[in-house]
N, C-alpha and C. Protein backbone atom coordinates (compact mmCIF):
# COMPACT_ATOMS: atom_id res chain seq x y z
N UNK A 1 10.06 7.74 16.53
CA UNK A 1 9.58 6.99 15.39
C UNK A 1 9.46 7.90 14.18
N UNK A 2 9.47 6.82 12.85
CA UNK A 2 9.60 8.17 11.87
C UNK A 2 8.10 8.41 11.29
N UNK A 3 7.87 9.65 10.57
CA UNK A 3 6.52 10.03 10.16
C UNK A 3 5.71 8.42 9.49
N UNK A 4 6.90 7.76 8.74
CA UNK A 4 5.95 6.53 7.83
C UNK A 4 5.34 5.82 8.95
N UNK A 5 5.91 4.98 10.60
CA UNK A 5 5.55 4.65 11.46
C UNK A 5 4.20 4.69 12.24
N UNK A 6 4.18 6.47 12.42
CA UNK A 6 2.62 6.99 12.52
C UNK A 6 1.89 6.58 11.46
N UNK A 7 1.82 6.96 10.61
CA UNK A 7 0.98 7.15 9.35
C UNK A 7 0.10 5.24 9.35
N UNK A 8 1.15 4.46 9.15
CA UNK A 8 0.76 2.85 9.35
C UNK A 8 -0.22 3.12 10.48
N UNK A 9 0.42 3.41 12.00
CA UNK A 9 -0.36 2.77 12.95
C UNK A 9 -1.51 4.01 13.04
N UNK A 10 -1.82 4.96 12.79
CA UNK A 10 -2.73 5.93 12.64
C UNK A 10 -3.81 5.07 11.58
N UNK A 11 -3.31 4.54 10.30
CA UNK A 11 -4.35 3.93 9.68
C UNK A 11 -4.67 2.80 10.35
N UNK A 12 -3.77 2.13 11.10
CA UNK A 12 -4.65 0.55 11.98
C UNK A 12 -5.45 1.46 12.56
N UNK A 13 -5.15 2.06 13.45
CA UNK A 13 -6.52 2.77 14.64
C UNK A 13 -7.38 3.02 13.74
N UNK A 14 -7.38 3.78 13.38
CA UNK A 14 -9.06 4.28 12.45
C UNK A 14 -9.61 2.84 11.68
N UNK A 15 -8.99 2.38 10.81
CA UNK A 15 -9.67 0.66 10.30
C UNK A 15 -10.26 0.30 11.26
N UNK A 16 -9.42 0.41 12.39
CA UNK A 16 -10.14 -0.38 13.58
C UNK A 16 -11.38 0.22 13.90
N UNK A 17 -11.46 1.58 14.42
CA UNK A 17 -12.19 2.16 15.05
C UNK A 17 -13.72 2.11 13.98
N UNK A 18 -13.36 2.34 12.55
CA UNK A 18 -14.62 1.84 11.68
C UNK A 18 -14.93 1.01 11.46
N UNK A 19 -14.54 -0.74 11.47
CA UNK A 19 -15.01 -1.99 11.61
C UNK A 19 -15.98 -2.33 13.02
N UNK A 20 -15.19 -1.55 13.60
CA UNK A 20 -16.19 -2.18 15.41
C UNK A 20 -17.56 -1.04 15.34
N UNK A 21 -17.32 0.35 14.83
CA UNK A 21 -18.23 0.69 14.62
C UNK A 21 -19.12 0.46 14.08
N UNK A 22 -18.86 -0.02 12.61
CA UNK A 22 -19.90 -0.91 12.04
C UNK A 22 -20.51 -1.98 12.13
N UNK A 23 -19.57 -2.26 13.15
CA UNK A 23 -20.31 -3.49 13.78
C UNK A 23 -21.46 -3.37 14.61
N UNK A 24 -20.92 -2.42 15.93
CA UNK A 24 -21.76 -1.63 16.73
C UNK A 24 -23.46 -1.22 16.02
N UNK A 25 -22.86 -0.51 14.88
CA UNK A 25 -24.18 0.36 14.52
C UNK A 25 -25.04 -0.77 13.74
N UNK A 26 -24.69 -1.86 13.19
CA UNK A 26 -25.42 -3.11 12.65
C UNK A 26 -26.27 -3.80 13.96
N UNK A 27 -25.30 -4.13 14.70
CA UNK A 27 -26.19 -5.10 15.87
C UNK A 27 -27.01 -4.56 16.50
N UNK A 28 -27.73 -2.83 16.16
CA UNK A 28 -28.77 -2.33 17.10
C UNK A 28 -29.95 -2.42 15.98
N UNK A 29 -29.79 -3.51 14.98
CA UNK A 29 -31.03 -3.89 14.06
C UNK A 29 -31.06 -5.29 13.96
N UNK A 30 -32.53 -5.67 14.69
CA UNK A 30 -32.53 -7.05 14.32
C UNK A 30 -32.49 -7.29 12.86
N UNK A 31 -32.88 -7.18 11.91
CA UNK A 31 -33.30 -7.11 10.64
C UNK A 31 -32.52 -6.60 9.59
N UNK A 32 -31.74 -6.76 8.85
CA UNK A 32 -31.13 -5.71 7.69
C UNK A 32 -31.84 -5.44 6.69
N UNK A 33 -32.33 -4.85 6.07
CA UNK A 33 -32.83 -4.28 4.83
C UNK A 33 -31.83 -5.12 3.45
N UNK A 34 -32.66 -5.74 2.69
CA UNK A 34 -31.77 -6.69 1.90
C UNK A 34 -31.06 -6.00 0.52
N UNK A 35 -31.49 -4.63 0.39
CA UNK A 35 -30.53 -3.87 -0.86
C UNK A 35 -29.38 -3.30 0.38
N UNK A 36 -29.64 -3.16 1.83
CA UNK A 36 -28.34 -2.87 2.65
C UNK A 36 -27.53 -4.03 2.81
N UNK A 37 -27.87 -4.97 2.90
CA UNK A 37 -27.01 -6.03 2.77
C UNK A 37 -26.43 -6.40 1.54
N UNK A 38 -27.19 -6.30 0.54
CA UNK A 38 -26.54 -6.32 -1.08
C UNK A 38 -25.11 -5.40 -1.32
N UNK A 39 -25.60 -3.85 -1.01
CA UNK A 39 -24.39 -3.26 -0.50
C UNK A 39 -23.45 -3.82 0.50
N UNK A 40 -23.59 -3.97 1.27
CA UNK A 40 -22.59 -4.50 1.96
C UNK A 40 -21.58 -5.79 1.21
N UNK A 41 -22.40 -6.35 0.68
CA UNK A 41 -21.52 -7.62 0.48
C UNK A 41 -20.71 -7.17 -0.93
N UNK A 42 -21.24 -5.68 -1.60
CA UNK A 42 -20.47 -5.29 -2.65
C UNK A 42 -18.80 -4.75 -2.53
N UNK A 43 -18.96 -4.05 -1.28
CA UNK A 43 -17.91 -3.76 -0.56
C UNK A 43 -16.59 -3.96 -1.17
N UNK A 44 -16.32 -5.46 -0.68
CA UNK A 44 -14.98 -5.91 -0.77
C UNK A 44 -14.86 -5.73 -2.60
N UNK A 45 -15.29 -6.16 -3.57
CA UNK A 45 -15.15 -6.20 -4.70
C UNK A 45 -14.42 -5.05 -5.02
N UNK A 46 -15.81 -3.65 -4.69
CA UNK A 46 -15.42 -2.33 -4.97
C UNK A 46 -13.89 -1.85 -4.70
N UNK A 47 -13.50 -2.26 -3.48
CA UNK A 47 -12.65 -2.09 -2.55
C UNK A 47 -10.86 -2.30 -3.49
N UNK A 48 -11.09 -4.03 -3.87
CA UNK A 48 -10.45 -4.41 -4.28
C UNK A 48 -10.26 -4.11 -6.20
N UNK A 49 -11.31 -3.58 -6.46
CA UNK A 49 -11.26 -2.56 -7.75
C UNK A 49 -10.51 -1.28 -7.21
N UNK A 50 -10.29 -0.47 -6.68
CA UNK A 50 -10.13 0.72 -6.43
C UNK A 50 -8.42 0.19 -6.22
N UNK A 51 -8.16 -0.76 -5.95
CA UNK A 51 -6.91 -1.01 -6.11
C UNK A 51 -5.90 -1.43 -6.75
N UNK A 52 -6.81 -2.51 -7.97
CA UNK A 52 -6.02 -2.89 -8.87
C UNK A 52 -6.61 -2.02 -10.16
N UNK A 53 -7.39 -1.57 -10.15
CA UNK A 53 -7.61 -0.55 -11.56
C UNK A 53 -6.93 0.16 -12.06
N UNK A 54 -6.01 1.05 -11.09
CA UNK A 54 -4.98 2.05 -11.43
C UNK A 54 -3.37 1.28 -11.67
N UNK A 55 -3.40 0.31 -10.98
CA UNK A 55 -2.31 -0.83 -11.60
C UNK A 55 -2.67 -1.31 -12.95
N UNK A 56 -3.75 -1.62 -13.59
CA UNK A 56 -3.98 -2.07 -14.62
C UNK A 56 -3.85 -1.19 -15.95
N UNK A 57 -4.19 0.22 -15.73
CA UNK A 57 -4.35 0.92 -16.41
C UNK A 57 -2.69 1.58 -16.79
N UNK A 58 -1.95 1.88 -15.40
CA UNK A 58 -0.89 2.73 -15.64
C UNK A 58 0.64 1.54 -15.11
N UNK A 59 0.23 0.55 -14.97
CA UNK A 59 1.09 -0.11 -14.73
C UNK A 59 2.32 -1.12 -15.96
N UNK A 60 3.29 -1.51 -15.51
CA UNK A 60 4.45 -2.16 -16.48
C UNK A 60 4.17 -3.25 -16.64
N UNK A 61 4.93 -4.16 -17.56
CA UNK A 61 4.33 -5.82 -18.15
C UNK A 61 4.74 -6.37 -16.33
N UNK A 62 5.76 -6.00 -15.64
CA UNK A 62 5.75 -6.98 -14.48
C UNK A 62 4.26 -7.30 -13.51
N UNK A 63 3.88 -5.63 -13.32
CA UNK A 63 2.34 -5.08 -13.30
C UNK A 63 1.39 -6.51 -13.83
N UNK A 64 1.20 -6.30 -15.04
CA UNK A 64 0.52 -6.86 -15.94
C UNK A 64 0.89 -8.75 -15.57
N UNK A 65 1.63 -9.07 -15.14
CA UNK A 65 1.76 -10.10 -15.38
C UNK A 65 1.57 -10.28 -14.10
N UNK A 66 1.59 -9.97 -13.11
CA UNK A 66 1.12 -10.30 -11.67
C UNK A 66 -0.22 -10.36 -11.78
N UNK A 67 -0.82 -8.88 -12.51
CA UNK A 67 -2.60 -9.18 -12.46
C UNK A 67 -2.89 -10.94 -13.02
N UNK A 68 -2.23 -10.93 -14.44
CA UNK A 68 -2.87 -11.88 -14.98
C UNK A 68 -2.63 -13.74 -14.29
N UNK A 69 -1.46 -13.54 -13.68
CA UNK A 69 -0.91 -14.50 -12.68
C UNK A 69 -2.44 -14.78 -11.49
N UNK A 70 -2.43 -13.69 -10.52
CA UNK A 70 -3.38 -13.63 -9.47
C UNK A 70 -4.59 -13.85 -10.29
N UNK A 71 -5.50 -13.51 -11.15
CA UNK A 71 -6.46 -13.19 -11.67
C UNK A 71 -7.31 -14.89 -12.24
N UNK A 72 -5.75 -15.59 -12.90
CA UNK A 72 -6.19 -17.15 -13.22
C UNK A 72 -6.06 -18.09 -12.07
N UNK A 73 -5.50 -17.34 -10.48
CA UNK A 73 -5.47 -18.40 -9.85
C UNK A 73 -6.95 -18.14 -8.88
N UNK A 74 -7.75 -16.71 -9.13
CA UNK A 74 -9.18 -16.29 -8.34
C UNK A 74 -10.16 -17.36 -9.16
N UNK A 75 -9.76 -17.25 -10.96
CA UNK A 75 -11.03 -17.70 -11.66
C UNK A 75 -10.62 -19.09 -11.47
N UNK A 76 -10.10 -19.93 -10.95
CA UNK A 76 -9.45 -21.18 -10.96
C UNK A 76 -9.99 -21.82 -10.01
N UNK A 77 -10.28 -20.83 -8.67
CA UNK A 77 -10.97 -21.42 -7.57
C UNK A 77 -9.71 -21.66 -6.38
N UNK A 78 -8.51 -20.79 -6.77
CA UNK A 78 -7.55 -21.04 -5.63
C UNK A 78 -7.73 -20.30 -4.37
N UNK A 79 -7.90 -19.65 -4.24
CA UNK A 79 -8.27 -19.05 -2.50
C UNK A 79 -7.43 -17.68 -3.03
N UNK A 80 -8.14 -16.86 -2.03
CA UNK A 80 -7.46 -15.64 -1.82
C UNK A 80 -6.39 -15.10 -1.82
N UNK A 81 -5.77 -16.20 -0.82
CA UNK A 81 -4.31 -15.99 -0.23
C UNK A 81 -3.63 -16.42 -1.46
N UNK A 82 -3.81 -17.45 -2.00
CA UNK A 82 -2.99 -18.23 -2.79
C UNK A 82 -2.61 -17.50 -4.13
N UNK A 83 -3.63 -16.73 -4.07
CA UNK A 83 -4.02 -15.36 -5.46
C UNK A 83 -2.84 -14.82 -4.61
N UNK A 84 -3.03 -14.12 -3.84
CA UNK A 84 -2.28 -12.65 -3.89
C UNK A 84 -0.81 -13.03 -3.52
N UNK A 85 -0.66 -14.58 -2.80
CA UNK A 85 0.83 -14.79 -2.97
C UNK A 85 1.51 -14.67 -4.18
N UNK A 86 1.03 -15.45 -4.62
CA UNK A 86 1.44 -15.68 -6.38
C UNK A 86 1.82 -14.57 -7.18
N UNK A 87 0.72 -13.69 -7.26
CA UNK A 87 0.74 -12.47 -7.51
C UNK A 87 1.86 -11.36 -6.91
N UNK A 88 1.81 -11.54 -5.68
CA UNK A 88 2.97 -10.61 -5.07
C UNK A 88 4.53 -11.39 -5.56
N UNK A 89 4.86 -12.78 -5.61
CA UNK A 89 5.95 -13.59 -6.10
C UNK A 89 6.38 -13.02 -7.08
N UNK A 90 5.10 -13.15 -7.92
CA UNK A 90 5.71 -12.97 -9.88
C UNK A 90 6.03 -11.16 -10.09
N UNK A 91 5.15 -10.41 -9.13
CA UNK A 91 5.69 -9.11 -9.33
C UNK A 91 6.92 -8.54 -8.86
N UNK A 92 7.08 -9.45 -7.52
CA UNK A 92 8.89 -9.23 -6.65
C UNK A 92 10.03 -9.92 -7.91
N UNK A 93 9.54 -10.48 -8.40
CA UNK A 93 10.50 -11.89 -8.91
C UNK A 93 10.68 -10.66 -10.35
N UNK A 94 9.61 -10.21 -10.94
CA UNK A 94 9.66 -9.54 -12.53
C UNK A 94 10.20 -8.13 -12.16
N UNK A 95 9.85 -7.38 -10.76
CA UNK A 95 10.25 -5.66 -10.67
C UNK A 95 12.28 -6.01 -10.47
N UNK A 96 12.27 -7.14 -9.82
CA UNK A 96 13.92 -7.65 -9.44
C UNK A 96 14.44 -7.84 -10.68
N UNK A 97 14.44 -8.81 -11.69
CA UNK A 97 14.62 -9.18 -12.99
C UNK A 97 14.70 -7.77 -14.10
N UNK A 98 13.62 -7.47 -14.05
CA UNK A 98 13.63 -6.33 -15.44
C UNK A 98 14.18 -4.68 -14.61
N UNK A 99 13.68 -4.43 -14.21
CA UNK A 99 14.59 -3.45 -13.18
C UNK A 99 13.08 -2.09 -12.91
């Protein structure tokens, strides 16, 4: 297999191995502490900042037009999926087109 092969399934194992952990280490508290749960539920946001920020900042109009594509179909109330299809469409469809 080639190095990119590992690298993928090396990152599933560990995702994995830190979701069940955190799971693990949550369920030995009846109780959560409610600024730990505040964090927690900040998570995904952060997560999903850390990913499109550096696209936004250093990225091309195809870039740009995928954010703004995905971005009106989140504030719109379309679902997740439906965001990041869209989004992934108009950026395959604009990186193919403009070059």
């Amino acid at each position: 297999m080639t190095t990119t092969v590992w690298i993928i399934l090396a990152g599933a194992v560990v995702t994995f191995l830190t979701r069940i952990g955190g799971d693990l280490v949550l369920s030995r508290f009846e109780r959560i502490h409610p600024r730990l749960e505040a964090a927690l539920n900040a998570v995904p946001a952060a997560v999903l900042t850390t990913l499109v920020a550096p696209v936004a900042t250093t990225g091309g109009i195809a870039e740009a037009a995928s954010l703004v594509v995905a971005g009106g179909i989140f504030l719109r109330g379309g679902g997740m999926m439906a965001g990041f299809v869209a989004g992934a469409a108009v950026l395959i469809a604009l990186r193919n087109l403009i070059g």
